[in-house]
C-alpha atoms as a PDB file:
ATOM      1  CA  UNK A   1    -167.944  81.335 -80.985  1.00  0.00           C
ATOM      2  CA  UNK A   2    -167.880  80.202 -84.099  1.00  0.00           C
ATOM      3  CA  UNK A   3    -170.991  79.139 -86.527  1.00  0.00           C
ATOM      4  CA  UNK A   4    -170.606  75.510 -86.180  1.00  0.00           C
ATOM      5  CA  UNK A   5    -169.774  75.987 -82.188  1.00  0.00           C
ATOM      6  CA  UNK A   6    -173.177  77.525 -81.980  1.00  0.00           C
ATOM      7  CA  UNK A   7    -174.947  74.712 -83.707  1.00  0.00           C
ATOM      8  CA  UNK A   8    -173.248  72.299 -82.374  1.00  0.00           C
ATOM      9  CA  UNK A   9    -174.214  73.786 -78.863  1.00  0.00           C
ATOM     10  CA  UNK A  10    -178.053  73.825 -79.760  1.00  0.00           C
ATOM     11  CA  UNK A  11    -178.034  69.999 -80.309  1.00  0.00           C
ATOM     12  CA  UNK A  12    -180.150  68.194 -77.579  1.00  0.00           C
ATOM     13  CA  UNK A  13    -177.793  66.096 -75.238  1.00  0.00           C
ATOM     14  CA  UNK A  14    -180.541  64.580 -72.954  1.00  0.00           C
ATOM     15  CA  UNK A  15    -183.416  62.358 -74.084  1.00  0.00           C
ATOM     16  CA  UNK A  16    -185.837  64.383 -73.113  1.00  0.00           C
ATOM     17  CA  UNK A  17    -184.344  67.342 -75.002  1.00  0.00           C
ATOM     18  CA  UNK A  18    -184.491  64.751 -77.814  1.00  0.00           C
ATOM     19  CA  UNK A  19    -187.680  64.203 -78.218  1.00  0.00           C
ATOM     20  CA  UNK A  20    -189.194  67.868 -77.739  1.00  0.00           C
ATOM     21  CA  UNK A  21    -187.049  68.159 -80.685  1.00  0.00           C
ATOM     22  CA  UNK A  22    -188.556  65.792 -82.967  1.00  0.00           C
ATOM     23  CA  UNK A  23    -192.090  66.357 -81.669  1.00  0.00           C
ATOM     24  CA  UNK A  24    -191.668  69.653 -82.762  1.00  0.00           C
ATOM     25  CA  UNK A  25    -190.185  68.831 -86.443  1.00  0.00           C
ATOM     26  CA  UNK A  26    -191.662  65.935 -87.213  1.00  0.00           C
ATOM     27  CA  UNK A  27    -194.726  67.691 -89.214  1.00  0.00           C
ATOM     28  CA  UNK A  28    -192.220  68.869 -91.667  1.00  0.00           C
ATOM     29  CA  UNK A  29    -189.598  65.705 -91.758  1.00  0.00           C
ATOM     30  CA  UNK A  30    -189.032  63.362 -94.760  1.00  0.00           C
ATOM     31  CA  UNK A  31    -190.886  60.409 -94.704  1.00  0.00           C
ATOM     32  CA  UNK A  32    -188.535  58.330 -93.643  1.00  0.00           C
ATOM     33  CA  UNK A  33    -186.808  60.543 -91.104  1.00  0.00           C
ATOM     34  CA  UNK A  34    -190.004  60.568 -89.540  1.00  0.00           C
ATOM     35  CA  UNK A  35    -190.345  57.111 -89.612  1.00  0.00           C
ATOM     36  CA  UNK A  36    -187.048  56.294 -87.944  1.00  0.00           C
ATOM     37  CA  UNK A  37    -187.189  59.175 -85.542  1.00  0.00           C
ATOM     38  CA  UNK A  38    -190.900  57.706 -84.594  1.00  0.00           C
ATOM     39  CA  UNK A  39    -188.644  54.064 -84.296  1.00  0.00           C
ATOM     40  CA  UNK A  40    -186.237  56.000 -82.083  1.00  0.00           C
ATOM     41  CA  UNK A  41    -188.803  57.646 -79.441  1.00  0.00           C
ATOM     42  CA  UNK A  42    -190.779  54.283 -79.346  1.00  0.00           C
ATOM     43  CA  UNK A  43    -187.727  51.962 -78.955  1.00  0.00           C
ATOM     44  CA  UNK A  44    -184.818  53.995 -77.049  1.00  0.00           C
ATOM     45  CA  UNK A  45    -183.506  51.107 -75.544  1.00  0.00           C
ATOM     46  CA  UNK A  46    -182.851  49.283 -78.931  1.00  0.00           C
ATOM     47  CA  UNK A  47    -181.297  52.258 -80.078  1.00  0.00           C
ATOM     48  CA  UNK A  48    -179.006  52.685 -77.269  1.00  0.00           C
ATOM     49  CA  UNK A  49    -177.651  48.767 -77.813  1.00  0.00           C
ATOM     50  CA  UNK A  50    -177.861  48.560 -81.618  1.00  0.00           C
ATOM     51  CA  UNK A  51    -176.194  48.720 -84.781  1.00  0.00           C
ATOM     52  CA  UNK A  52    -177.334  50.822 -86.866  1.00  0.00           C
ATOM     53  CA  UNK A  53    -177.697  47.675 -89.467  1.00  0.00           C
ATOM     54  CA  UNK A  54    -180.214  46.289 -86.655  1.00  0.00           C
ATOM     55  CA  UNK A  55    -181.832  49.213 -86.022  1.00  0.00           C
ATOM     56  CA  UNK A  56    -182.441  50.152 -89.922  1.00  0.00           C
ATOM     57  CA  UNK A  57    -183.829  46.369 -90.276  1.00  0.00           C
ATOM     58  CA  UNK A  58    -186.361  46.902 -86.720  1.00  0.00           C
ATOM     59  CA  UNK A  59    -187.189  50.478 -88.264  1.00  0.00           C
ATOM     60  CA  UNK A  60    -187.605  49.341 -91.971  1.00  0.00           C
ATOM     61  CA  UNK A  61    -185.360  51.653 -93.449  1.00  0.00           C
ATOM     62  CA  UNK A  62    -181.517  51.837 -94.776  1.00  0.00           C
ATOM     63  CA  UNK A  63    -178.944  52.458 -92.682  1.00  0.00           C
ATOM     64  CA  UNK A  64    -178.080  55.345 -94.266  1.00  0.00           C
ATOM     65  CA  UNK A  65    -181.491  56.836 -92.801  1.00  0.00           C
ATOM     66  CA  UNK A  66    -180.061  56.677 -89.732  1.00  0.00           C
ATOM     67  CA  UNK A  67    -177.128  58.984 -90.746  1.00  0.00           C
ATOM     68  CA  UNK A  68    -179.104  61.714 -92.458  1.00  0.00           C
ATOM     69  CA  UNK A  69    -181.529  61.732 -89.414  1.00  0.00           C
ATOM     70  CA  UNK A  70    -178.592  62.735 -87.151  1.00  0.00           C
ATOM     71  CA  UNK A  71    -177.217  65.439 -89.447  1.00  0.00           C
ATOM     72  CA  UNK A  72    -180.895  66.565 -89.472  1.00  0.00           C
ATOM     73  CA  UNK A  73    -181.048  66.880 -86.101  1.00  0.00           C
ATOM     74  CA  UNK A  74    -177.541  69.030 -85.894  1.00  0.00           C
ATOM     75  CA  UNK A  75    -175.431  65.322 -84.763  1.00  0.00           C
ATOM     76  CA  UNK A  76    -172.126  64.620 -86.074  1.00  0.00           C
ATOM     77  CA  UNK A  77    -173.257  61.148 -86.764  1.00  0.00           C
ATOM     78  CA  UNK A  78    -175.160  58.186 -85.865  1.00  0.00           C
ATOM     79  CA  UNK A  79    -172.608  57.640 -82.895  1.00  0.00           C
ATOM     80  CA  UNK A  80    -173.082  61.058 -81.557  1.00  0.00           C
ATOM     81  CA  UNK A  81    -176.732  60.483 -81.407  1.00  0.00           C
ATOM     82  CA  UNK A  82    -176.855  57.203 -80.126  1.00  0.00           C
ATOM     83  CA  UNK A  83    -174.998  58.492 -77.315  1.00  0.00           C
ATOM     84  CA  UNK A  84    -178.467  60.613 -76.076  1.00  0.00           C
ATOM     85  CA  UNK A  85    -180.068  57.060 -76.049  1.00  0.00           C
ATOM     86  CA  UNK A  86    -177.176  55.481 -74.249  1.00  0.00           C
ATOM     87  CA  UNK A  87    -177.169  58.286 -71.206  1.00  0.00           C
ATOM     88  CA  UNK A  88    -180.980  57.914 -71.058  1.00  0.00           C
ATOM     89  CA  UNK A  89    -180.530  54.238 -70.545  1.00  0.00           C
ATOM     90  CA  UNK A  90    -177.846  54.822 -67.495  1.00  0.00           C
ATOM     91  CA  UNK A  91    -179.871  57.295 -65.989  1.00  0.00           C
ATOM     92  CA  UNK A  92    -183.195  55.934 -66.615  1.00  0.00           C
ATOM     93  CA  UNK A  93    -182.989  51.587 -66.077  1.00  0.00           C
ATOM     94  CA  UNK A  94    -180.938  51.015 -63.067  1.00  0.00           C
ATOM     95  CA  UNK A  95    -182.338  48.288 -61.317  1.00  0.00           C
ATOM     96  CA  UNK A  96    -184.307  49.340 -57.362  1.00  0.00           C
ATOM     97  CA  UNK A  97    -180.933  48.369 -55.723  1.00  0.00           C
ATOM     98  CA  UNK A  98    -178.921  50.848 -58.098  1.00  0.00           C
ATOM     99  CA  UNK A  99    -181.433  53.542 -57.088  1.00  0.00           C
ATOM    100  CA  UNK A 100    -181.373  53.040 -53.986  1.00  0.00           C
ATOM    101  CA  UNK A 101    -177.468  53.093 -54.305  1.00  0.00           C
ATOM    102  CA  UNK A 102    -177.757  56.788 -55.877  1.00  0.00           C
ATOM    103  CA  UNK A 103    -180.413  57.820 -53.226  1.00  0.00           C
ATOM    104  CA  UNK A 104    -177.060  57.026 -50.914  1.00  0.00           C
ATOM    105  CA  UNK A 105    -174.689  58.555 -52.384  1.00  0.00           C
ATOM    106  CA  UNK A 106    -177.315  61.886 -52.449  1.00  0.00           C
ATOM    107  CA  UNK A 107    -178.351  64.714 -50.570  1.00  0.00           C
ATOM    108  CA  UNK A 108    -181.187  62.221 -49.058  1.00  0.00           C
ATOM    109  CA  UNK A 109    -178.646  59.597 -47.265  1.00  0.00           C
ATOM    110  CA  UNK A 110    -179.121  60.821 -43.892  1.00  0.00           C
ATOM    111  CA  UNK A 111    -182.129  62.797 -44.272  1.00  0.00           C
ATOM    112  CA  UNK A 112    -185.953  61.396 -44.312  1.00  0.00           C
ATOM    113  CA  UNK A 113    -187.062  64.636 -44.964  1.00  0.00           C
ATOM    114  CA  UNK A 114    -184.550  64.826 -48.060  1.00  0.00           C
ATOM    115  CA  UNK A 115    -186.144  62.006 -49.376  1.00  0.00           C
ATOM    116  CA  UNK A 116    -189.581  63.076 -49.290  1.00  0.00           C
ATOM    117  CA  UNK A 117    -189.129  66.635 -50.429  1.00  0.00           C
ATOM    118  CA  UNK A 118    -187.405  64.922 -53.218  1.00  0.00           C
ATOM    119  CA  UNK A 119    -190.351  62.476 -53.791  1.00  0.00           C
ATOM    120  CA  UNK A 120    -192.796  65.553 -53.408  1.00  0.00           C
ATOM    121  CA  UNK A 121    -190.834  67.671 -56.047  1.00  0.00           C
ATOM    122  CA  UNK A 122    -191.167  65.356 -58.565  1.00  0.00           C
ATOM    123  CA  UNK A 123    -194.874  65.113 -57.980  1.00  0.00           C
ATOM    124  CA  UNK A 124    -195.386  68.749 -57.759  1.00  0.00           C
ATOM    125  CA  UNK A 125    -193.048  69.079 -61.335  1.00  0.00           C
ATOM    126  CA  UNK A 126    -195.793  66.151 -63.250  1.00  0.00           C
ATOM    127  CA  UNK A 127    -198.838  67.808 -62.107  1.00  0.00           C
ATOM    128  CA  UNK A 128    -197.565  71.311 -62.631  1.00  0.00           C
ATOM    129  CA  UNK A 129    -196.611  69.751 -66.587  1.00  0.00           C
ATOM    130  CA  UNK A 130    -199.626  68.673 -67.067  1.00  0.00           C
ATOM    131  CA  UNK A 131    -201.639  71.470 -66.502  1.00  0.00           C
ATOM    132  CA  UNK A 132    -199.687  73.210 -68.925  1.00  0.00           C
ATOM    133  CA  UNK A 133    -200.226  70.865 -71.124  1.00  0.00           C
ATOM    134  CA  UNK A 134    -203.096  69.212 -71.305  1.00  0.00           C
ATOM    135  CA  UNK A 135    -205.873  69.717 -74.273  1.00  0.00           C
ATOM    136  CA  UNK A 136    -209.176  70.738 -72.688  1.00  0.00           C
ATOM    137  CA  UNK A 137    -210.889  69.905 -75.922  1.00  0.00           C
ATOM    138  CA  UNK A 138    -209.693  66.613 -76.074  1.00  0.00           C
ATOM    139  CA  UNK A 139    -210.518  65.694 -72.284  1.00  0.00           C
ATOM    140  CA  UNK A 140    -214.097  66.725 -73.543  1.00  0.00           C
ATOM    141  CA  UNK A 141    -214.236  64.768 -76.227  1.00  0.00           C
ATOM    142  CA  UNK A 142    -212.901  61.558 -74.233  1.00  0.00           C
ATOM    143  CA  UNK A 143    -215.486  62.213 -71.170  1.00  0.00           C
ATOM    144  CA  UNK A 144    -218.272  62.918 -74.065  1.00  0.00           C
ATOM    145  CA  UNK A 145    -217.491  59.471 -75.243  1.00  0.00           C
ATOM    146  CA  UNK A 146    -216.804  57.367 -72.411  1.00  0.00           C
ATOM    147  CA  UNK A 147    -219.891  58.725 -70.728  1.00  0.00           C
ATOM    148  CA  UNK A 148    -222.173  57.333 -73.754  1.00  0.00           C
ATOM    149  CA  UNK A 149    -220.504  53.823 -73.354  1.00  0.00           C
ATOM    150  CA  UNK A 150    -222.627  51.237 -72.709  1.00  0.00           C
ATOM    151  CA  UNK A 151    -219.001  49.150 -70.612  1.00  0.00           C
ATOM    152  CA  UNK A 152    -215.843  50.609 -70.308  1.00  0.00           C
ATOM    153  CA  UNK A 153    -212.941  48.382 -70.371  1.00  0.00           C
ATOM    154  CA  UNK A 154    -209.947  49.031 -68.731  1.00  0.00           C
ATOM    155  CA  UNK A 155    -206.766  47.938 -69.904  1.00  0.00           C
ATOM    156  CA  UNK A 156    -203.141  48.303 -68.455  1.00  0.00           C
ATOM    157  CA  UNK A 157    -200.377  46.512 -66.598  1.00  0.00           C
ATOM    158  CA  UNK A 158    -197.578  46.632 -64.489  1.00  0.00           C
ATOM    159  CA  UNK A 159    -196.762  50.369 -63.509  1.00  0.00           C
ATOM    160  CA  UNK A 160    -199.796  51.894 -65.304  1.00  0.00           C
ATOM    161  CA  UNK A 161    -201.581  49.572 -63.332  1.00  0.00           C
ATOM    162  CA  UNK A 162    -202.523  51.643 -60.258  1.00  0.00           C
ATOM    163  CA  UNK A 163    -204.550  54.158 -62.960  1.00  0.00           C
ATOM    164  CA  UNK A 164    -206.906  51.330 -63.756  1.00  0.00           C
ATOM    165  CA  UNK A 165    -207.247  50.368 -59.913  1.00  0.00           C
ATOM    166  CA  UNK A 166    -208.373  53.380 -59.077  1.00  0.00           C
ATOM    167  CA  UNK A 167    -210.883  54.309 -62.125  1.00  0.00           C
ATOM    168  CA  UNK A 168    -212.390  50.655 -61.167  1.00  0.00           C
ATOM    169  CA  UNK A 169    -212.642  51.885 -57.828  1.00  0.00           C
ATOM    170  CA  UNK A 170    -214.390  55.447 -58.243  1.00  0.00           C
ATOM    171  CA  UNK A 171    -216.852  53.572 -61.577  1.00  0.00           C
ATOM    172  CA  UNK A 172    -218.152  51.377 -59.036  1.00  0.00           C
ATOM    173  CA  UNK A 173    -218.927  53.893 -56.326  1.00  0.00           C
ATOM    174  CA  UNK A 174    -220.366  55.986 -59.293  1.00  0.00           C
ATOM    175  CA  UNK A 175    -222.371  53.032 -60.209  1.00  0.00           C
ATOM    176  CA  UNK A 176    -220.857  53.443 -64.049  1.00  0.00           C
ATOM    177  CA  UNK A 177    -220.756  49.699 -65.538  1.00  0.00           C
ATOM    178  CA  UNK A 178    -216.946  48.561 -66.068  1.00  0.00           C
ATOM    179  CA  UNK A 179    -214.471  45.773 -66.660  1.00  0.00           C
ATOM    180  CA  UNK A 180    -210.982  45.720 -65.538  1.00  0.00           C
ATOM    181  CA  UNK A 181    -209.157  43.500 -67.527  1.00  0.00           C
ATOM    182  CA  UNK A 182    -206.596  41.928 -65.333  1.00  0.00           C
ATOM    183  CA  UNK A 183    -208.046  38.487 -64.738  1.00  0.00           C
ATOM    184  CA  UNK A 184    -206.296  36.284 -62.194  1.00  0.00           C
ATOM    185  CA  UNK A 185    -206.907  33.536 -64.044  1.00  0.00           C
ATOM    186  CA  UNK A 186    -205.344  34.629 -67.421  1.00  0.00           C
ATOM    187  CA  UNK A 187    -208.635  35.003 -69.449  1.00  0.00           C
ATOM    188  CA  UNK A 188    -207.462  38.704 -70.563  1.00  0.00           C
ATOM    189  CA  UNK A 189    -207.948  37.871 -74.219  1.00  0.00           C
ATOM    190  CA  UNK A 190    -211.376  36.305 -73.662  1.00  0.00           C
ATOM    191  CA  UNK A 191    -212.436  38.969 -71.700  1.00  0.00           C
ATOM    192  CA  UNK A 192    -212.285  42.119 -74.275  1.00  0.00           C
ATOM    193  CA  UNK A 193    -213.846  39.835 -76.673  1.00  0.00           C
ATOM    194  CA  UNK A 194    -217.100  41.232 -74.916  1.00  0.00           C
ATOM    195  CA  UNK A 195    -216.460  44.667 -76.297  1.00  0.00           C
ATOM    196  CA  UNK A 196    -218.595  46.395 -79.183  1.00  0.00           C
ATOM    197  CA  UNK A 197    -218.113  49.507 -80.976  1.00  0.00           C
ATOM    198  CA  UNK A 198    -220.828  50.492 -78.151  1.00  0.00           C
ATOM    199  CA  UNK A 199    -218.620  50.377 -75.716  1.00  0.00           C
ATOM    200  CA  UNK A 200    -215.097  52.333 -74.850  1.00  0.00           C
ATOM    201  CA  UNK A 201    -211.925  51.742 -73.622  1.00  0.00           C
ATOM    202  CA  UNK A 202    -209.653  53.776 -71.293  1.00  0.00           C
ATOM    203  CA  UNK A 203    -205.895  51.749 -71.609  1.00  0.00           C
ATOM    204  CA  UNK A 204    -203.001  52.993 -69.891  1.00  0.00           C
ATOM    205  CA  UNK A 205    -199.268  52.384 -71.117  1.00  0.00           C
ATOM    206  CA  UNK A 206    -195.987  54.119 -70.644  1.00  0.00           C
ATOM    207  CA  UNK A 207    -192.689  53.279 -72.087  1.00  0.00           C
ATOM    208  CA  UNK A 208    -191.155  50.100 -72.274  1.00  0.00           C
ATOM    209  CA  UNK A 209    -194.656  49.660 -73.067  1.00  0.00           C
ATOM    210  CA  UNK A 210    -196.729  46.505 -71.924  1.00  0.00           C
ATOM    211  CA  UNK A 211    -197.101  44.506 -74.974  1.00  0.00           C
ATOM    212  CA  UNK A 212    -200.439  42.540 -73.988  1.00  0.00           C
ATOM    213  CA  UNK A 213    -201.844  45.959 -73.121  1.00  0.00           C
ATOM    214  CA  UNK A 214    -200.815  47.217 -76.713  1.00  0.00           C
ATOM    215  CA  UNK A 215    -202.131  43.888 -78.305  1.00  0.00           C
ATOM    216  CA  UNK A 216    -205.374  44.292 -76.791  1.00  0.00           C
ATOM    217  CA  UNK A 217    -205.759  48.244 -77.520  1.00  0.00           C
ATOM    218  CA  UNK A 218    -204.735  47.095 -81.347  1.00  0.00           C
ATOM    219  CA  UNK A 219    -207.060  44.438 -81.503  1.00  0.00           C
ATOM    220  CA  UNK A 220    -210.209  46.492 -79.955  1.00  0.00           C
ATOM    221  CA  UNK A 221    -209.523  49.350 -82.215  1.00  0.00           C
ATOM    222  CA  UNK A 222    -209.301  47.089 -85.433  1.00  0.00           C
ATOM    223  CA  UNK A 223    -212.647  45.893 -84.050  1.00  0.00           C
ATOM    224  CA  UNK A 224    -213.984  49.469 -83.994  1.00  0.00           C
ATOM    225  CA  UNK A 225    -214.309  49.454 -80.035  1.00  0.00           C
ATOM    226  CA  UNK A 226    -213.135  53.637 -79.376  1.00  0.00           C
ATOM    227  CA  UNK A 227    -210.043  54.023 -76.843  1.00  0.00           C
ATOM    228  CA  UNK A 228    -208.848  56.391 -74.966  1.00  0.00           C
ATOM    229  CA  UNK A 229    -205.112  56.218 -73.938  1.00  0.00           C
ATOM    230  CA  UNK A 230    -202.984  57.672 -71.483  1.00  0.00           C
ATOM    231  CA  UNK A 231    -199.485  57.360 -72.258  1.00  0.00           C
ATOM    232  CA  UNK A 232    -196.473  59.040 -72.750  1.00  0.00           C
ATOM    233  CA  UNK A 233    -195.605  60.384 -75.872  1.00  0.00           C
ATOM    234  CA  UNK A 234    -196.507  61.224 -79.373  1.00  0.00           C
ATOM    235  CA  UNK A 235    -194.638  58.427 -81.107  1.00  0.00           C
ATOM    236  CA  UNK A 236    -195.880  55.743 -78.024  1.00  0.00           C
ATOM    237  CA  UNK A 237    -197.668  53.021 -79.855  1.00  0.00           C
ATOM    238  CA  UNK A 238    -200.751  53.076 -77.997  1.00  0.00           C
ATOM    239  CA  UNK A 239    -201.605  56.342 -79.347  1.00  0.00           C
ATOM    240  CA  UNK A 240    -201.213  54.970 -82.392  1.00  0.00           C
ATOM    241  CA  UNK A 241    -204.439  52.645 -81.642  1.00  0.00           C
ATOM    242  CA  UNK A 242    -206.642  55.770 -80.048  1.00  0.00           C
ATOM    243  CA  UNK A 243    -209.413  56.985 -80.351  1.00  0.00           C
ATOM    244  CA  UNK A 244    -208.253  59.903 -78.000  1.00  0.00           C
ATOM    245  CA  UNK A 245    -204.900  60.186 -75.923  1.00  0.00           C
ATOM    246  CA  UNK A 246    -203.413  62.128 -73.151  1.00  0.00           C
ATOM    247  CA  UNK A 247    -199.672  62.712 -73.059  1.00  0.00           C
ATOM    248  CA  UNK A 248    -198.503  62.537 -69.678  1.00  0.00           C
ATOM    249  CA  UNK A 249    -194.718  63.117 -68.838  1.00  0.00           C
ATOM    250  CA  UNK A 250    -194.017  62.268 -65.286  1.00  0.00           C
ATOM    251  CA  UNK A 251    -190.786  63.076 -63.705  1.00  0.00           C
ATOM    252  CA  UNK A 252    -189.174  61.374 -61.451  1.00  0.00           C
ATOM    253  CA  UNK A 253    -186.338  61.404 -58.185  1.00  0.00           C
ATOM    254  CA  UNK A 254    -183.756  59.233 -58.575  1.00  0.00           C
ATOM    255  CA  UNK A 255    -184.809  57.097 -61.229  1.00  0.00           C
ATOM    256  CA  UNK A 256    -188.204  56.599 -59.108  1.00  0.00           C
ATOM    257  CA  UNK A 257    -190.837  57.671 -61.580  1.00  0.00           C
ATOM    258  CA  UNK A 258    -193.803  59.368 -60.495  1.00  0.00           C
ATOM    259  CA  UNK A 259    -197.362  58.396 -61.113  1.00  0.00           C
ATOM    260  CA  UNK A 260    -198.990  61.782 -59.731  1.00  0.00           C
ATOM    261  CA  UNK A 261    -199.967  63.354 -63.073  1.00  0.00           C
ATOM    262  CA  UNK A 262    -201.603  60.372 -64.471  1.00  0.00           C
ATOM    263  CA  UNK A 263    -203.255  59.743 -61.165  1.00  0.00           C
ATOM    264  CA  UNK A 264    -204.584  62.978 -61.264  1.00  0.00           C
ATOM    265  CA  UNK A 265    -206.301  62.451 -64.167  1.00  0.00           C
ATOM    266  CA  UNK A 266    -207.923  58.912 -63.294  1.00  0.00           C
ATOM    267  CA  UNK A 267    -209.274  60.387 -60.853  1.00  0.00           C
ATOM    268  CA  UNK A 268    -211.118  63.001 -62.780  1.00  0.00           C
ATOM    269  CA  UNK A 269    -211.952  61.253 -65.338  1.00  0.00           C
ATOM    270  CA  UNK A 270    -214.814  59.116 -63.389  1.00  0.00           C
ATOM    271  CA  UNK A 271    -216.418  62.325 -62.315  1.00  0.00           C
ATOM    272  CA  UNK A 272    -216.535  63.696 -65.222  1.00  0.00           C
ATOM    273  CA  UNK A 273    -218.056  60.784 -66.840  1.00  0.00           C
ATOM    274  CA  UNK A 274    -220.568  60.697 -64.148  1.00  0.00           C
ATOM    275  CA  UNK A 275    -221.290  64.239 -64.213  1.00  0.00           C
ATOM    276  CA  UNK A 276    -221.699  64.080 -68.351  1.00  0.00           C
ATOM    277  CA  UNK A 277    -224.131  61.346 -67.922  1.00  0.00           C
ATOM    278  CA  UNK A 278    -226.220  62.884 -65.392  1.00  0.00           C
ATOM    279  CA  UNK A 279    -226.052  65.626 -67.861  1.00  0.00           C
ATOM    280  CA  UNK A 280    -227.103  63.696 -70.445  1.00  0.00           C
ATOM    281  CA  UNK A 281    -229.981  61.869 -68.629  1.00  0.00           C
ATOM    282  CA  UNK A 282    -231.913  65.179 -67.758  1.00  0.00           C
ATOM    283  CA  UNK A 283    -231.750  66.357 -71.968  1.00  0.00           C
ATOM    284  CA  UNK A 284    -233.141  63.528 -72.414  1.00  0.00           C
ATOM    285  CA  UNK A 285    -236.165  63.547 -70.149  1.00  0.00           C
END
């Protein structure tokens, strides 16, 4: 095999390949490679549908950027990578009835127990990742904080919700003073208005991204209120407004994403908080 066969065989093909990639180069990229690749991770969807004259505008740079940000990354061109963002979108946004579809035309059709092995695989996978993964020091830091709020708000929507359910849940049983801010009445905005930089935030987000959750985390931390985020990835533009953040990659079966890491993690998170400010009560006595 030849030189350029080798290289050529060493370029990521899958998203996820992708973005380990420029997670791991983006310390020593140009500028504005970084900046577009940052674009890319945060908007995959917009890359897999646009020009590269659109993207270049969305991403503030020349199209040209685009170009030498493929060749950097071992791509024949800007179609070659685009294609990564393209499979990720076929794989990754079919609608419930086209997963259910490809659950059918699976190894699960005519099995329940399929189904749920599959299901519990992907669970086991998240959980297993994260453990790897995770920074101890920075889960420290975060319970450190939240634990010397005076109200912790919580912030997240749509399939980050559940995290949030369940941290309002355990604070209230661990009588640690909260606000979920999911008002049925639309009064979100109002609502973290309350905050001060003496209290914290814990907001949830994974990509697409809920833009009112990543409007409020912006606005809090330009108002000096401290967050801590659970999201999804380096680039993900909630990390880009906190205080602390936990990457969490969940995998998923058949286009069914799991929730199991992240869960795992709301739930520790209260106990730890409680078990900090117990801590911190008997010091101070």
């Amino acid at each position: 095999m030849s030189n350029t066969e080798t290289a050529l065989s060493r370029v990521p093909r899958d998203f996820d390949s992708l973005r380990s990639v420029i997670i791991e180069r983006k310390a020593t990229m140009p500028k504005r490679l970084a900046q577009v690749a940052a674009y890319a991770l945060s908007n995959p969807d917009e890359m897999a549908f646009g020009t590269a004259a659109s993207i270049a505008t969305a991403a503030d740079v020349q199209p040209s950027t685009l170009v030498r940000l493929a060749h950097h990354l071992g791509y024949e061109g800007f179609s070659d990578l685009q294609n990564v963002f393209r499979a990720r979108l076929r794989d990754r946004t079919l609608s419930y009835e086209e997963r259910l579809a490809s659950l059918e035309a699976g190894p699960a059709a005519n099995s329940d127990t399929e189904l749920l092995s599959g299901f519990l695989t992907a669970a086991s996978q998240s959980v297993a990742r994260l453990a790897s993964t995770i920074d101890g020091e920075t889960f420290s830091k975060s319970v450190d904080l939240l634990a010397r709020a005076e109200t912790i708000y919580l912030v997240a929507k749509r399939r980050s919700y559940p995290l949030t359910a369940h941290i309002a849940y355990a604070f209230g049983k661990l009588a640690i003073r909260h606000q979920i801010v999911a008002s049925p009445n639309g009064i979100d905005p109002e609502m973290v208005q309350f905050a001060t930089n003496k209290d914290a935030v814990i907001a949830a987000s994974f990509a697409p991204y809920a833009a009112e959750s990543l409007t409020q985390a912006q606005e809090l931390a330009a108002r000096g209120v401290p967050i801590i985020a659970i999201t999804d990835s380096v680039f993900s533009p909630l990390a880009a407004s906190a205080t602390h953040w936990f990457e969490v990659s969940e995998a998923d079966y058949a286009g069914f994403r799991s929730l199991s890491a992240s869960m795992a993690l709301a739930m520790a998170l209260p106990v730890a908080i409680a078990e900090k400010r117990r801590s911190l009560r008997r010091t101070s006595k």
